[in-house]
C-alpha atoms as a PDB file:
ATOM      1  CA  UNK A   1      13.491  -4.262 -16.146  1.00  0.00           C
ATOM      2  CA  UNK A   2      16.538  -5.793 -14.796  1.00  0.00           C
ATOM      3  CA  UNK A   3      15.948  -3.249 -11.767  1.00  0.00           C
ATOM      4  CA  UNK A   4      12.629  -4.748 -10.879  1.00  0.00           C
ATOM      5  CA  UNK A   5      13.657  -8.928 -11.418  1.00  0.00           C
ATOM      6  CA  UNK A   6      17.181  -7.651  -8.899  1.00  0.00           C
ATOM      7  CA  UNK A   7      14.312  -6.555  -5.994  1.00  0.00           C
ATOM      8  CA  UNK A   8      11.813  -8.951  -6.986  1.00  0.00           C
ATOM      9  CA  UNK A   9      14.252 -11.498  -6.705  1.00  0.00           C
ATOM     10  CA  UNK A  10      15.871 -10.118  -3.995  1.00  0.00           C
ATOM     11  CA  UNK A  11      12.422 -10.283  -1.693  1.00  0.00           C
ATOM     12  CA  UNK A  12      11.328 -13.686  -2.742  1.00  0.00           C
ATOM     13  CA  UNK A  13      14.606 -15.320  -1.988  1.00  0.00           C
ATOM     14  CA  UNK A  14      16.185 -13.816   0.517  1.00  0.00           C
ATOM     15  CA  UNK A  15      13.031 -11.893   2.178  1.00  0.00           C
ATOM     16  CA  UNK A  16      15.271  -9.137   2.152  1.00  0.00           C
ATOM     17  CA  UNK A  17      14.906  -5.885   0.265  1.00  0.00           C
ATOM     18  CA  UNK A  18      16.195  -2.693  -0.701  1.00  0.00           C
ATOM     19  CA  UNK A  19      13.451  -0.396   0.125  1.00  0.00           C
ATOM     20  CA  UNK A  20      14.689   2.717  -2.164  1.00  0.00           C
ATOM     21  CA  UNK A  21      15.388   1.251  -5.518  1.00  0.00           C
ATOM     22  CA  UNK A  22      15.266   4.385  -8.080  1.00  0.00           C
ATOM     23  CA  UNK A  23      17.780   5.125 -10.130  1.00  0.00           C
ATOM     24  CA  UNK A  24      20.281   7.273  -8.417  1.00  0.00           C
ATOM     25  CA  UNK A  25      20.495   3.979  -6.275  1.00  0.00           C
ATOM     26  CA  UNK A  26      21.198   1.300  -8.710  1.00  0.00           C
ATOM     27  CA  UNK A  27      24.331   1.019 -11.627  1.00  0.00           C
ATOM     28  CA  UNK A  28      25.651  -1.225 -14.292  1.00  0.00           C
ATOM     29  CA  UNK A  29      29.118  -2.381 -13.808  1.00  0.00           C
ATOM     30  CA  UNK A  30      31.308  -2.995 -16.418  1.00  0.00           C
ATOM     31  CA  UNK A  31      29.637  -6.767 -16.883  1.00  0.00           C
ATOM     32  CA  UNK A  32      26.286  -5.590 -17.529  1.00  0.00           C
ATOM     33  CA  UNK A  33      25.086  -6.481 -13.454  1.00  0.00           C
ATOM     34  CA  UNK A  34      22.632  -4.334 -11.485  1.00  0.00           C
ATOM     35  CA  UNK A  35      24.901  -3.142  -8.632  1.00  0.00           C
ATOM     36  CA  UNK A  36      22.632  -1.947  -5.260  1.00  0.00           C
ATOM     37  CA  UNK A  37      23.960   1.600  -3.538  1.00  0.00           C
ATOM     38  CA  UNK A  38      22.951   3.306  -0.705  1.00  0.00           C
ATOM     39  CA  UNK A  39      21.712   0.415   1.943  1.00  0.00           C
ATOM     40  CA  UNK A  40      20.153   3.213   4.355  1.00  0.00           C
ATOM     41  CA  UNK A  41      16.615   1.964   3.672  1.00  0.00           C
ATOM     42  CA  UNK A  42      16.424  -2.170   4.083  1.00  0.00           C
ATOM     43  CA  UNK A  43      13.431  -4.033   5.227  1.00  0.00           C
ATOM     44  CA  UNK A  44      13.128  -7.386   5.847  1.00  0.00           C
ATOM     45  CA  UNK A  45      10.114  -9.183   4.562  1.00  0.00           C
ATOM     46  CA  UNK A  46       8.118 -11.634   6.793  1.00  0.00           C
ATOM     47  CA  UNK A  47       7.779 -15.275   5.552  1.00  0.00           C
ATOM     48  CA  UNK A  48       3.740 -15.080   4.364  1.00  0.00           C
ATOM     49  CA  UNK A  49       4.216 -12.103   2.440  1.00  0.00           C
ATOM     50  CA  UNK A  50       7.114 -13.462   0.597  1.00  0.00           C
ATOM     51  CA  UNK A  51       4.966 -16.390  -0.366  1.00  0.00           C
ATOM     52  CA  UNK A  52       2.062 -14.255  -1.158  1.00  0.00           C
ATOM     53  CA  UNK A  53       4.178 -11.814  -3.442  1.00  0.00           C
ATOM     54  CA  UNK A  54       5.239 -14.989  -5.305  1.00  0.00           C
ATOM     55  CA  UNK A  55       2.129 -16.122  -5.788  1.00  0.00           C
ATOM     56  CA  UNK A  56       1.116 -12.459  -7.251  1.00  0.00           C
ATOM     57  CA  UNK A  57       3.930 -12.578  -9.498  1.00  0.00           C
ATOM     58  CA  UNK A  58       2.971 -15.828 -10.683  1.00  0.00           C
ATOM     59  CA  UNK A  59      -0.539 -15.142 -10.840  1.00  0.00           C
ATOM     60  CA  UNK A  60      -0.052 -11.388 -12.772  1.00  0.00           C
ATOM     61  CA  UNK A  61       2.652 -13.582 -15.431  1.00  0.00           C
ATOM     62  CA  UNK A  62      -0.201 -15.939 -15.786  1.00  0.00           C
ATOM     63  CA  UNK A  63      -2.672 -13.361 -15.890  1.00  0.00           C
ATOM     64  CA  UNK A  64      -4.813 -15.447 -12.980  1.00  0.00           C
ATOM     65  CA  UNK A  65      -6.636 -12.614 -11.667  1.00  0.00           C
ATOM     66  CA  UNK A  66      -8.402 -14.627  -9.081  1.00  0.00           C
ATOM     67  CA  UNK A  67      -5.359 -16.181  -7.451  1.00  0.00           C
ATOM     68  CA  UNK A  68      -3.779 -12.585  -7.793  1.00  0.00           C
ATOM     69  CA  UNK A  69      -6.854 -11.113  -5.916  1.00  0.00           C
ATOM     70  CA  UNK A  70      -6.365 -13.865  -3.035  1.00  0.00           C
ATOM     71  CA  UNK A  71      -2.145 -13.375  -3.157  1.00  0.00           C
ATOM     72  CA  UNK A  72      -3.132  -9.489  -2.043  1.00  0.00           C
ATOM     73  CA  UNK A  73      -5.677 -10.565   0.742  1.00  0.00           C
ATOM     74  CA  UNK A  74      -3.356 -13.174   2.266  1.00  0.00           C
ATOM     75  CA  UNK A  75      -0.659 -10.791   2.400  1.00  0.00           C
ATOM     76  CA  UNK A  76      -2.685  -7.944   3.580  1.00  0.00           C
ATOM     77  CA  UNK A  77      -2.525  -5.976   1.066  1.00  0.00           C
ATOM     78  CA  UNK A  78      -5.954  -5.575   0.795  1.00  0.00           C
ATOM     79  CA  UNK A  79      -8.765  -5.543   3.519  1.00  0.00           C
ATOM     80  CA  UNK A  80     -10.015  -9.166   4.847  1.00  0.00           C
ATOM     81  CA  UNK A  81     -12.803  -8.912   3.958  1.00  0.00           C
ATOM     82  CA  UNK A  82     -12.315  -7.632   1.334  1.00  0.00           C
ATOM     83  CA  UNK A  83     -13.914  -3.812   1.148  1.00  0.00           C
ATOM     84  CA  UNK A  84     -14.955  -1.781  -1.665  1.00  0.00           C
ATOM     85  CA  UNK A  85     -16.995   1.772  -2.254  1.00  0.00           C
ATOM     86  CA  UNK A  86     -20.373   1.123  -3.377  1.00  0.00           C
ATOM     87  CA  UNK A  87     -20.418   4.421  -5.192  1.00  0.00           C
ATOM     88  CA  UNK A  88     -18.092   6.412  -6.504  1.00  0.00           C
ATOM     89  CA  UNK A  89     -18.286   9.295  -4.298  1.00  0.00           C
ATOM     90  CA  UNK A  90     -14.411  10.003  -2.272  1.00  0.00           C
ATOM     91  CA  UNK A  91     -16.142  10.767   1.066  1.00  0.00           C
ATOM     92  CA  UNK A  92     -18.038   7.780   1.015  1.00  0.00           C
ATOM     93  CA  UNK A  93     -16.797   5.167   3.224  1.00  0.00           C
ATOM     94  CA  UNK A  94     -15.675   1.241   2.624  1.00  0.00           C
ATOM     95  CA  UNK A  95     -17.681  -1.142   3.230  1.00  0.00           C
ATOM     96  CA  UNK A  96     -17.598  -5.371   3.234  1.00  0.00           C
ATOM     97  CA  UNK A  97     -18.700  -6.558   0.190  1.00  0.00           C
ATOM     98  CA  UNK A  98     -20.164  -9.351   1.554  1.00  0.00           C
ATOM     99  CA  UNK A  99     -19.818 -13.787   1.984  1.00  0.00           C
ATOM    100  CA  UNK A 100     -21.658 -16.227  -0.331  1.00  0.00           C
ATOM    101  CA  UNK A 101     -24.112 -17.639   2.437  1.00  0.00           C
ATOM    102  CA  UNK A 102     -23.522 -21.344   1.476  1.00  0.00           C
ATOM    103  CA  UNK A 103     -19.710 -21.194   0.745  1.00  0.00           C
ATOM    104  CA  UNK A 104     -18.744 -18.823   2.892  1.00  0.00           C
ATOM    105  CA  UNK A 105     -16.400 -17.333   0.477  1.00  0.00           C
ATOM    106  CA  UNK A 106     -15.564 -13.147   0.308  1.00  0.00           C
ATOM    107  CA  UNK A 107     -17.441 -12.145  -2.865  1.00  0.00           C
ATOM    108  CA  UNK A 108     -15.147  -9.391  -2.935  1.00  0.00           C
ATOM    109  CA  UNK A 109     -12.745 -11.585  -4.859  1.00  0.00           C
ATOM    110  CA  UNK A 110     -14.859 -12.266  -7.632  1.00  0.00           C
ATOM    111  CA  UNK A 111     -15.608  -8.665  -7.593  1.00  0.00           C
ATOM    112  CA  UNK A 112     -12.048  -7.423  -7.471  1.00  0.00           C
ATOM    113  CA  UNK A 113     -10.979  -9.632  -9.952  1.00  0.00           C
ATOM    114  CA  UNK A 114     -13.361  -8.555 -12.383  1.00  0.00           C
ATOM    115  CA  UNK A 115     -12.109  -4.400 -11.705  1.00  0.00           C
ATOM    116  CA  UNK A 116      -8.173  -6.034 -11.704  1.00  0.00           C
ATOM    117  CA  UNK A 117      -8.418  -7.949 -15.260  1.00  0.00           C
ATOM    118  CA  UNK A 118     -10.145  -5.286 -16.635  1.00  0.00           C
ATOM    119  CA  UNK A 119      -7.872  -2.185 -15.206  1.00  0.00           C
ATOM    120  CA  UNK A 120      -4.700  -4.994 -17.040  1.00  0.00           C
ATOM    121  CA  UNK A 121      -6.382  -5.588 -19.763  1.00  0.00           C
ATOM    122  CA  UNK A 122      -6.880  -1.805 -20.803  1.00  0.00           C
ATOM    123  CA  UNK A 123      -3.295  -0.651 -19.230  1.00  0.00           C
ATOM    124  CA  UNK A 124      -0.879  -0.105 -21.612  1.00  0.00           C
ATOM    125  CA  UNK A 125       1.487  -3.047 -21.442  1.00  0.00           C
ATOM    126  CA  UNK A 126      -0.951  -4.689 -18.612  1.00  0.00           C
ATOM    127  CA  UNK A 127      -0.751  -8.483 -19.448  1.00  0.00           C
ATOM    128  CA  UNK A 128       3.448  -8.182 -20.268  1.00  0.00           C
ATOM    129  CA  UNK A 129       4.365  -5.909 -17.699  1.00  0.00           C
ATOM    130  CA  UNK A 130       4.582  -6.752 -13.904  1.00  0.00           C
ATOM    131  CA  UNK A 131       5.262  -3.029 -14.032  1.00  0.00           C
ATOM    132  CA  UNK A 132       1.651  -1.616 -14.794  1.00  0.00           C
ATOM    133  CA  UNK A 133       0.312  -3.457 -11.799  1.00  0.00           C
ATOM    134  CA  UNK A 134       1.712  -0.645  -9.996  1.00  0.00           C
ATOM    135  CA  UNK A 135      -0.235   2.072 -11.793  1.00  0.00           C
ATOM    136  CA  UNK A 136      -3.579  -0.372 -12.130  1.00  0.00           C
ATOM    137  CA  UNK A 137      -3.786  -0.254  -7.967  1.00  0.00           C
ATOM    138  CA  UNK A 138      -2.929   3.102  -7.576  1.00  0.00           C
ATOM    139  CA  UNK A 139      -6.116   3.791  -9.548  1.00  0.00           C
ATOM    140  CA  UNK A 140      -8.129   0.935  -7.810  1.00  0.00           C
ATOM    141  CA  UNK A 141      -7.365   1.951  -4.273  1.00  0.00           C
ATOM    142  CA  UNK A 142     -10.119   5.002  -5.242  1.00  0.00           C
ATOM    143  CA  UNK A 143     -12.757   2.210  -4.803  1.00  0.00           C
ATOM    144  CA  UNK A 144     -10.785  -0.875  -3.166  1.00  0.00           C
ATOM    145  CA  UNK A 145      -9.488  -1.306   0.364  1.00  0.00           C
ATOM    146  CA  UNK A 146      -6.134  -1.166   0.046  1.00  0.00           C
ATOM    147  CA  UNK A 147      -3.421  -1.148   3.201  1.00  0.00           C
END
């Protein structure tokens, strides 16, 4: 846990982050601190996605699955618009799922949100644990957009 707030924090502060953080990487000193090794693989982080990943975290703490649907399509971590397979064949191909025609808004958020909250809600651990985000997309990118 104290892993993941180091590169969390790390990226939202300083837009630059370790890109390789497992465990043969990172050590406790004698203080209790997380202590980084091996800076071969640093990235730094553009501006709008930092703001966009702190919006996410916010949003996934707060469990606001429709501001954490919009934090992933203004960073680009999803399609704009936001595309989706209709069925749930794997050769079938994404597709826009479409604009309200009097707001204008991507009903693809509404949509996503709906498949988010409930992939949380029934992950172990998914409304406490920024963690099981990570396991929720990899099983939504099957039928979301993802980049």
């Amino acid at each position: 846990r104290m892993a993941v707030e180091a590169c969390t924090a790390s990226l939202v502060l300083t837009g630059f982050v370790h890109a390789d953080p497992h465990e043969g990487n990172l050590m406790l000193d004698d203080e209790g601190n997380i202590v980084f090794l091996d800076f071969g693989l640093m990235s730094d982080v553009e501006d709008t996605i930092m703001e966009a990943f702190a919006q996410g975290i916010q949003a996934c703490l707060a469990e606001d699955w429709v501001s954490l649907t919009k934090a992933f399509k203004s960073s680009g971590f999803i399609s704009n618009p936001i595309e989706w397979k209709v069925d749930d064949s794997t050769d079938s191909d994404f597709v826009p799922v479409g604009y309200d025609p009097i707001t204008g808004e991507d009903l693809g958020i509404d949509e996503l949100k709906k498949d988010l909250e409930k992939s949380m809600r029934g992950e172990e651990g998914g409304t406490s644990r920024f963690g099981a985000l990570a396991a929720v997309l990899n099983n939504l990118s099957e039928k979301w957009k993802m980049s």
